[in-house]
N, C-alpha and C. Protein backbone atom coordinates (compact mmCIF):
# COMPACT_ATOMS: atom_id res chain seq x y z
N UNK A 1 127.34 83.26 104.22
CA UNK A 1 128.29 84.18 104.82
C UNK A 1 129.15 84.77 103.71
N UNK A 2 129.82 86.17 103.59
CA UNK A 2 130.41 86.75 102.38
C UNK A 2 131.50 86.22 102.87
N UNK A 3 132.42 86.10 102.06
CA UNK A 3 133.73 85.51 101.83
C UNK A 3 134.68 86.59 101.74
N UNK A 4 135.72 86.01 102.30
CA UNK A 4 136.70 87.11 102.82
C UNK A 4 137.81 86.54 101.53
N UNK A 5 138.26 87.88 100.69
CA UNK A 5 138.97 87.51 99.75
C UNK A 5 140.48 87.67 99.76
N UNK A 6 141.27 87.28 100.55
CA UNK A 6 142.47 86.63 100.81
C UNK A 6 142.73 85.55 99.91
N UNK A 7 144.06 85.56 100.12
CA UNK A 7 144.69 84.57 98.92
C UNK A 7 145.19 83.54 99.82
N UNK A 8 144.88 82.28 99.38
CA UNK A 8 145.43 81.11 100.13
C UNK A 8 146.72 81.00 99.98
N UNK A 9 147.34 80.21 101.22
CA UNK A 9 148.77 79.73 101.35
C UNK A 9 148.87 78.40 100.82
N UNK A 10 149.78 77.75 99.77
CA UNK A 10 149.72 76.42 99.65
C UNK A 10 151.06 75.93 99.62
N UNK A 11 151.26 74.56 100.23
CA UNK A 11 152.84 74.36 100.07
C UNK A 11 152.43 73.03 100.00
N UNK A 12 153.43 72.49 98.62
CA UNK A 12 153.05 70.93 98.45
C UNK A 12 154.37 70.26 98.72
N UNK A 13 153.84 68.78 99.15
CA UNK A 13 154.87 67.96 99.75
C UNK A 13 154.48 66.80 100.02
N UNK A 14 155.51 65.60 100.22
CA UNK A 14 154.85 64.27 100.16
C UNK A 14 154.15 63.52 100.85
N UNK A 15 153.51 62.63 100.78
CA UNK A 15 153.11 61.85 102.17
C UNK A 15 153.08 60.40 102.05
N UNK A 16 153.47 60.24 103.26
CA UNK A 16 153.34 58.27 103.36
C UNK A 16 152.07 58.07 104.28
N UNK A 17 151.17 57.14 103.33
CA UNK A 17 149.53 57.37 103.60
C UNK A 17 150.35 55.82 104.24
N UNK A 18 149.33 55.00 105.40
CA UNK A 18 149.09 53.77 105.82
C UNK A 18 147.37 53.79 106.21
N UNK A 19 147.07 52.93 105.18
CA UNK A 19 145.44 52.44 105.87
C UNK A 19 145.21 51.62 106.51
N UNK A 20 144.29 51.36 107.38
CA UNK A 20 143.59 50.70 108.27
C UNK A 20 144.32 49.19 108.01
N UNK A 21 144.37 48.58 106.95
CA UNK A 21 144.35 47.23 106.42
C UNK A 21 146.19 47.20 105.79
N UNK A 22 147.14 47.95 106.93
CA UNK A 22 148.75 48.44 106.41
C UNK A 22 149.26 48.27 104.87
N UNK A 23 147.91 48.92 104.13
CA UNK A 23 148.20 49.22 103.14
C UNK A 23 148.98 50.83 103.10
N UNK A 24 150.12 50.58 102.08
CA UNK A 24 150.49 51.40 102.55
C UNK A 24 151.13 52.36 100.41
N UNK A 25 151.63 53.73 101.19
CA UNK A 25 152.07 54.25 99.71
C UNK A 25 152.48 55.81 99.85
N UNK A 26 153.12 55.99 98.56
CA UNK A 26 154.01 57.62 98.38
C UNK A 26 153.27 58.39 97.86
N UNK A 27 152.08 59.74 98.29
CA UNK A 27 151.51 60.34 97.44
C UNK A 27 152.08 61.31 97.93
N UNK A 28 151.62 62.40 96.73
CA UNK A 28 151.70 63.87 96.81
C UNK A 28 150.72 64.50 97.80
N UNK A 29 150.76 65.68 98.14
CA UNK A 29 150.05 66.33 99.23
C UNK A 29 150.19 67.66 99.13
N UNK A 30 149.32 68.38 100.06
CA UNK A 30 149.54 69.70 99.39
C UNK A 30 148.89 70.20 101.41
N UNK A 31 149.48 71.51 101.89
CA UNK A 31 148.78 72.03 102.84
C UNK A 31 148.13 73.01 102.54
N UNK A 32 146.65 73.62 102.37
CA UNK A 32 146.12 74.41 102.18
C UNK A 32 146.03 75.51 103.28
N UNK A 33 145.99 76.63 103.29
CA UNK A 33 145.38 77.45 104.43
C UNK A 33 144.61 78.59 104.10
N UNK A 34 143.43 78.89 104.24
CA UNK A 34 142.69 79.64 103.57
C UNK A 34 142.02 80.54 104.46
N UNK A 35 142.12 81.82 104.06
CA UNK A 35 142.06 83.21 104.79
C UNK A 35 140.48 83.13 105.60
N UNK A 36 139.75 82.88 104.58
CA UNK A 36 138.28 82.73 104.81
C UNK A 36 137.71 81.64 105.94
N UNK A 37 138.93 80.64 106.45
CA UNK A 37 138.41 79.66 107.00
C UNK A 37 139.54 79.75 107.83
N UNK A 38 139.97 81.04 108.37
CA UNK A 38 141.44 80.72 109.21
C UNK A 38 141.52 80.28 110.10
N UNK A 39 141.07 79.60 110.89
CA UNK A 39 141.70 78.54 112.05
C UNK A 39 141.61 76.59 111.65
N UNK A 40 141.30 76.69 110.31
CA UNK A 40 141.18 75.46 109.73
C UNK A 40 142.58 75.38 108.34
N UNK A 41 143.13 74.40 108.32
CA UNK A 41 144.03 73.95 107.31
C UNK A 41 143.87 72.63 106.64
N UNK A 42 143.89 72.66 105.55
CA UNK A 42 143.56 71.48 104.97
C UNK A 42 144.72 70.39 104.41
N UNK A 43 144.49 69.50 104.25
CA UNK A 43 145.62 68.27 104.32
C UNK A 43 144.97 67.51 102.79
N UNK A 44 145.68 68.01 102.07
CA UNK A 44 145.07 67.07 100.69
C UNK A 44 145.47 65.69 100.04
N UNK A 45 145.23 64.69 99.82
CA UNK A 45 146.03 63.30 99.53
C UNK A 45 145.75 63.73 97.92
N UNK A 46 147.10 63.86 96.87
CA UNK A 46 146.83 63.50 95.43
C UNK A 46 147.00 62.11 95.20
N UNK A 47 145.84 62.04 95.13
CA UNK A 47 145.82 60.03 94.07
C UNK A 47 146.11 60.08 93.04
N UNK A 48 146.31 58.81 92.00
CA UNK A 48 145.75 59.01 91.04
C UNK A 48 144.11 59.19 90.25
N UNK A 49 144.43 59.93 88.77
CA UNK A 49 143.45 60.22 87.92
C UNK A 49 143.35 61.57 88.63
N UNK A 50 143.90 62.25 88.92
CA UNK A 50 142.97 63.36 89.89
C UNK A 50 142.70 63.48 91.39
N UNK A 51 142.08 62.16 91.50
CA UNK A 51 141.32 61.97 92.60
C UNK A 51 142.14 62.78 93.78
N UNK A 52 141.27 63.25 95.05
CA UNK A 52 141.31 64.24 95.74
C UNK A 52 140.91 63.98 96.91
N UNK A 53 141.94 63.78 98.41
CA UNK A 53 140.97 63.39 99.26
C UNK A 53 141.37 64.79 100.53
N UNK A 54 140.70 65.36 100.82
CA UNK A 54 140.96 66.52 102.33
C UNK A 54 140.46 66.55 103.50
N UNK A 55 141.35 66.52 104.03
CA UNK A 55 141.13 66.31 105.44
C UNK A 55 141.31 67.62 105.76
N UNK A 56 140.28 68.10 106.71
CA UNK A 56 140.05 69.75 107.28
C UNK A 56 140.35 69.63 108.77
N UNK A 57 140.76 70.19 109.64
CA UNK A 57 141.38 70.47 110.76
C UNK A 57 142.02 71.58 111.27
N UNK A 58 141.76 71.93 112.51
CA UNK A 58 142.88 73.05 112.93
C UNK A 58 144.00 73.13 112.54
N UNK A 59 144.65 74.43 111.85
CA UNK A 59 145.99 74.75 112.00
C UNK A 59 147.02 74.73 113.40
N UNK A 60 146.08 74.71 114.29
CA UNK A 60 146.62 74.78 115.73
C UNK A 60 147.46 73.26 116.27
N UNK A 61 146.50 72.34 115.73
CA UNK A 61 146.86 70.69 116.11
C UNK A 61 148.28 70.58 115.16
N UNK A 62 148.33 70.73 113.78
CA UNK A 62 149.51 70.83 113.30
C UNK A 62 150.56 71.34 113.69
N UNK A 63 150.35 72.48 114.47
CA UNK A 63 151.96 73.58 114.80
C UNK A 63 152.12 72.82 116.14
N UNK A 64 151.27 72.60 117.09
CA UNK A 64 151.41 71.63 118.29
C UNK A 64 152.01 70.21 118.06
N UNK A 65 151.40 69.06 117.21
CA UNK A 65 152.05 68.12 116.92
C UNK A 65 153.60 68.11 116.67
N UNK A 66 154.35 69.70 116.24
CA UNK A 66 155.64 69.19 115.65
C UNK A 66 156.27 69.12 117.26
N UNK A 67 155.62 69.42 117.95
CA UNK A 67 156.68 69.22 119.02
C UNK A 67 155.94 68.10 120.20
N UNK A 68 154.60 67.98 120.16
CA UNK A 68 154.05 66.66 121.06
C UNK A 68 152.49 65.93 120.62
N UNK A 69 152.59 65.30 120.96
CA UNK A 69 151.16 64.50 120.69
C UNK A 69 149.91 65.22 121.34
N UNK A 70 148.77 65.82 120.08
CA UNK A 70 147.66 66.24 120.40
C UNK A 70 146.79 65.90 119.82
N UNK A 71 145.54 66.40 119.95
CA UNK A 71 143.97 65.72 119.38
C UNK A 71 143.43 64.77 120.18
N UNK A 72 142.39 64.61 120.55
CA UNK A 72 141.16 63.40 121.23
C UNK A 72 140.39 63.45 120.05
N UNK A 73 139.56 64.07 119.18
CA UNK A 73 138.58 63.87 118.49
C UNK A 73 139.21 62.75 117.34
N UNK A 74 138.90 63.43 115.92
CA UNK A 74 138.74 62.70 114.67
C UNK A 74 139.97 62.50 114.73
N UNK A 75 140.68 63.65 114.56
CA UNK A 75 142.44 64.39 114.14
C UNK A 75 143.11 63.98 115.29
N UNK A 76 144.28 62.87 115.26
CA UNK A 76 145.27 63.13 116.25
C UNK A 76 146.36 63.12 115.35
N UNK A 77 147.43 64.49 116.09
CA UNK A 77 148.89 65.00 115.43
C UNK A 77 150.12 64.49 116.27
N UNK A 78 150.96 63.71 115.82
CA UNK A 78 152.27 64.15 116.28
C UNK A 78 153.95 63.85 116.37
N UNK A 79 154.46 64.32 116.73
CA UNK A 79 155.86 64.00 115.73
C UNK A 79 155.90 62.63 115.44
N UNK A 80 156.75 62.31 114.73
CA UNK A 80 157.22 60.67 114.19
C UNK A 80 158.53 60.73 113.85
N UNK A 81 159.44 60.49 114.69
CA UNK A 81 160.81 60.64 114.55
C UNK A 81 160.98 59.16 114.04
N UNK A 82 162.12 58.97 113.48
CA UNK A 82 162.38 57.91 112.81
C UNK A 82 163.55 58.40 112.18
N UNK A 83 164.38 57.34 110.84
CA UNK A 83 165.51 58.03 110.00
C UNK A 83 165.09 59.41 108.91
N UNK A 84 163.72 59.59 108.83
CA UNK A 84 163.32 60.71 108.19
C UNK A 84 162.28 61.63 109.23
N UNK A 85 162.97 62.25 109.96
CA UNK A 85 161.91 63.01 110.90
C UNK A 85 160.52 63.70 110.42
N UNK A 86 159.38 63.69 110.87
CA UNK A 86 157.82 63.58 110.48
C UNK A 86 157.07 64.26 111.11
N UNK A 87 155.87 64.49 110.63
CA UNK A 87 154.84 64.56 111.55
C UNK A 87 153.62 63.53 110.91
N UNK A 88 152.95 62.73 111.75
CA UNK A 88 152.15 61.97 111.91
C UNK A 88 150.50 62.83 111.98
N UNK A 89 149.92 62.45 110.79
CA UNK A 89 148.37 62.85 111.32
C UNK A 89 147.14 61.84 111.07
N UNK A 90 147.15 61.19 111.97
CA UNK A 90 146.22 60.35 112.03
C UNK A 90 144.34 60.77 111.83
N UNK A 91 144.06 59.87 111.40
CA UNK A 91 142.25 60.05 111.15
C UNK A 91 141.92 59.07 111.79
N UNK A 92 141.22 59.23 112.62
CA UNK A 92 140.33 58.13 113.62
C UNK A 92 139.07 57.46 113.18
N UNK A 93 138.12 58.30 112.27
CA UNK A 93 137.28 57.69 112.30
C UNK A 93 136.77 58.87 110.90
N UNK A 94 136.02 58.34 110.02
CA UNK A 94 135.26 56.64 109.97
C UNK A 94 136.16 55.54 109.76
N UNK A 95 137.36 55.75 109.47
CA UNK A 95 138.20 54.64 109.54
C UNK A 95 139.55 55.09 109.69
N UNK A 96 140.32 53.64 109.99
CA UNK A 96 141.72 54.61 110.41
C UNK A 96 142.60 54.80 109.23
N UNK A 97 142.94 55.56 109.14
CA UNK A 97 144.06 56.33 107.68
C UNK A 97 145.62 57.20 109.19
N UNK A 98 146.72 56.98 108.43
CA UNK A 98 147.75 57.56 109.01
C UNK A 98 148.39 58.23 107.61
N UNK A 99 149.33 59.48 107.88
CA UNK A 99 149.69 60.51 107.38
C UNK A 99 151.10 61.06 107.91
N UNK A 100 152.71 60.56 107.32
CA UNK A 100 153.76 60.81 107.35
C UNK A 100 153.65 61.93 106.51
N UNK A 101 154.31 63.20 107.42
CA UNK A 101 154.36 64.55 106.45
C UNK A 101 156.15 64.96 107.02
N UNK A 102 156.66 65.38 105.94
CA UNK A 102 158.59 65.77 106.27
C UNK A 102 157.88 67.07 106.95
N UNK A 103 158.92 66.70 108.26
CA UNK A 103 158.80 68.13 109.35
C UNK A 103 159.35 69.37 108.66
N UNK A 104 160.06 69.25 108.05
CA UNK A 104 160.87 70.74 107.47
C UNK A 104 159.51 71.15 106.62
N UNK A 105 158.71 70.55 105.89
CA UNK A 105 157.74 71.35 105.16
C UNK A 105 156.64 71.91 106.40
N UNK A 106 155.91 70.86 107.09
CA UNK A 106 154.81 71.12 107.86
C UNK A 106 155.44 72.52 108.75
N UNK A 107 156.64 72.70 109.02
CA UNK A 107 157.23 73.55 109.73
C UNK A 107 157.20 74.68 108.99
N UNK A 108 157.43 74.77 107.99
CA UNK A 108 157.70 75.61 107.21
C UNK A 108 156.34 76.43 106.59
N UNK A 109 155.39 75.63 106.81
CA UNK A 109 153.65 75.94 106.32
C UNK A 109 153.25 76.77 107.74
N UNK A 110 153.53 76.39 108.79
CA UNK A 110 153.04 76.58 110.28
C UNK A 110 153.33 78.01 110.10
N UNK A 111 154.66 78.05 110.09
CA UNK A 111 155.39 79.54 109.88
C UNK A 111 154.96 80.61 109.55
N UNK A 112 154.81 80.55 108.18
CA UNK A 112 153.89 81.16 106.98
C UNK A 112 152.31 81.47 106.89
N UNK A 113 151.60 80.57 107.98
CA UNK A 113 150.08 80.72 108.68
C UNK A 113 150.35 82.29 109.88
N UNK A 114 151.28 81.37 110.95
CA UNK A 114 151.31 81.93 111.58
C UNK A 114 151.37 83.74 111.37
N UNK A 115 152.55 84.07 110.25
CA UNK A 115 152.85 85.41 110.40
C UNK A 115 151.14 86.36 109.47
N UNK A 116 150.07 84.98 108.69
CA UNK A 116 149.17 85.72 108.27
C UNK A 116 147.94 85.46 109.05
N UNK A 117 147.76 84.82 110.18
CA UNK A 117 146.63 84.56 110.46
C UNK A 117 145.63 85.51 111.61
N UNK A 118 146.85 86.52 111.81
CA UNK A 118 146.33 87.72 113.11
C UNK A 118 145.42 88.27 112.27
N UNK A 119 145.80 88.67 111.17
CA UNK A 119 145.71 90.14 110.04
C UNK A 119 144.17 89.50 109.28
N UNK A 120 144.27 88.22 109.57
CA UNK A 120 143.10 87.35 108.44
C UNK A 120 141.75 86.81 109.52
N UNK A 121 141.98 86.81 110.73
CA UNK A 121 141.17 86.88 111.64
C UNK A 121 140.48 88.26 111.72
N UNK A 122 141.21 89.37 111.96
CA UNK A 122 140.28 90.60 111.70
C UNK A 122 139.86 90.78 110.53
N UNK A 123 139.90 90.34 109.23
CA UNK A 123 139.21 90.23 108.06
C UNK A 123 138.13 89.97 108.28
N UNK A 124 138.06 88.85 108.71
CA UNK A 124 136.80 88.26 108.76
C UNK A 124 135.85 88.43 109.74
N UNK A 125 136.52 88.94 111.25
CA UNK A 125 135.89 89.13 112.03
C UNK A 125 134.33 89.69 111.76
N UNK A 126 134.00 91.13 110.58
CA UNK A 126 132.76 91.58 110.65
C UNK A 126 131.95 90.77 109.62
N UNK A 127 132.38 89.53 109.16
CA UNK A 127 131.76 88.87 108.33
C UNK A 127 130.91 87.50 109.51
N UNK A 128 131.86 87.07 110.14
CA UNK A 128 130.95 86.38 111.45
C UNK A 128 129.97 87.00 112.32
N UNK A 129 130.34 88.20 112.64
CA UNK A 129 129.30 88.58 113.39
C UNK A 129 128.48 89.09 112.62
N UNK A 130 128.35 89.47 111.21
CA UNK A 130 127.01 89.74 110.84
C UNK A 130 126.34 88.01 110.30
N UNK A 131 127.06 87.13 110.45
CA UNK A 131 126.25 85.58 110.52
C UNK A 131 125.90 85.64 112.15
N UNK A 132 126.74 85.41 112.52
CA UNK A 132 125.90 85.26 114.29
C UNK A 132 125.14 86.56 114.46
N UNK A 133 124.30 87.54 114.01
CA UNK A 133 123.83 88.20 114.36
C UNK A 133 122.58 87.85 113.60
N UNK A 134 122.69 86.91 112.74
CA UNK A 134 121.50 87.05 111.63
C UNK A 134 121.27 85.69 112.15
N UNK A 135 121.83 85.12 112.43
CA UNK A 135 121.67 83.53 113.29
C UNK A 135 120.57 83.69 114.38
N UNK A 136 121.34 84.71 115.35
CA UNK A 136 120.61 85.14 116.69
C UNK A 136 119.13 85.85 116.37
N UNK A 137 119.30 86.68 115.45
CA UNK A 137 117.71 87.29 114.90
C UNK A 137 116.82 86.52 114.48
N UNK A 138 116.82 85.12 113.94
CA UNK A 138 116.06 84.26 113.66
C UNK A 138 115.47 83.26 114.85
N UNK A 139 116.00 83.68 115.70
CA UNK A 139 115.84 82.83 116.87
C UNK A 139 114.36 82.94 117.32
């Protein structure tokens, strides 16, 4: 599929990872949102050495979580009030991983999707349908 050349949104910020086994820790994080893939946002864990872990998901479950609990599948989002107000994004499976993100950033990323993602949907729009059209012709 040709790629729609928009410039990604990125806003970095921290996260309190808890794994499966309440291991737990302070990494860096970053929210990606990328023109070419706009109804998906990415959730990046910085480890160390580099290392790189992303979690891909609707932008939609994120802007919903800041105000209630959503997701059934892989992804469930949603607030985590506590003395540092949050949003919670859990990974279900293949194993369980949890994801403290500060609401003022995730809020602040939602925002910033939101006012580009009308304009970045019709971008791309004639780039899908000439895949689903070349999809459907092979049929």
């Amino acid at each position: 599929m040709k790629r729609w050349g928009g410039v990604p949104l990125k806003i970095g910020t921290t996260g309190f990872v808890v794994l499966a086994a309440d291991d737990a820790a302070i990494v860096g994080a970053e929210l990606v949102y990328r023109p070419d893939d706009c109804l998906a946002v990415r959730l990046v864990l910085l480890g160390p050495d580099g290392m790189r872990v992303t979690w891909i998901f609707a932008w939609e479950l994120l802007a919903l979580g800041l105000m209630f609990p959503v997701g059934d599948g892989d992804i469930a989002v949603r607030p985590a009030p506590g003395p540092i107000a949050g949003v919670e994004v859990a990974l279900v499976s293949p194993s369980t991983a949890r994801v403290w993100l500060p609401v003022g950033d995730v809020a602040d990323f939602v925002r910033k999707v939101r006012k580009r993602v009308g304009r970045d949907i019709r971008g791309i729009a004639p780039a899908l349908d000439q895949e689903l059209a070349a999809i459907t012709s092979e049929a």
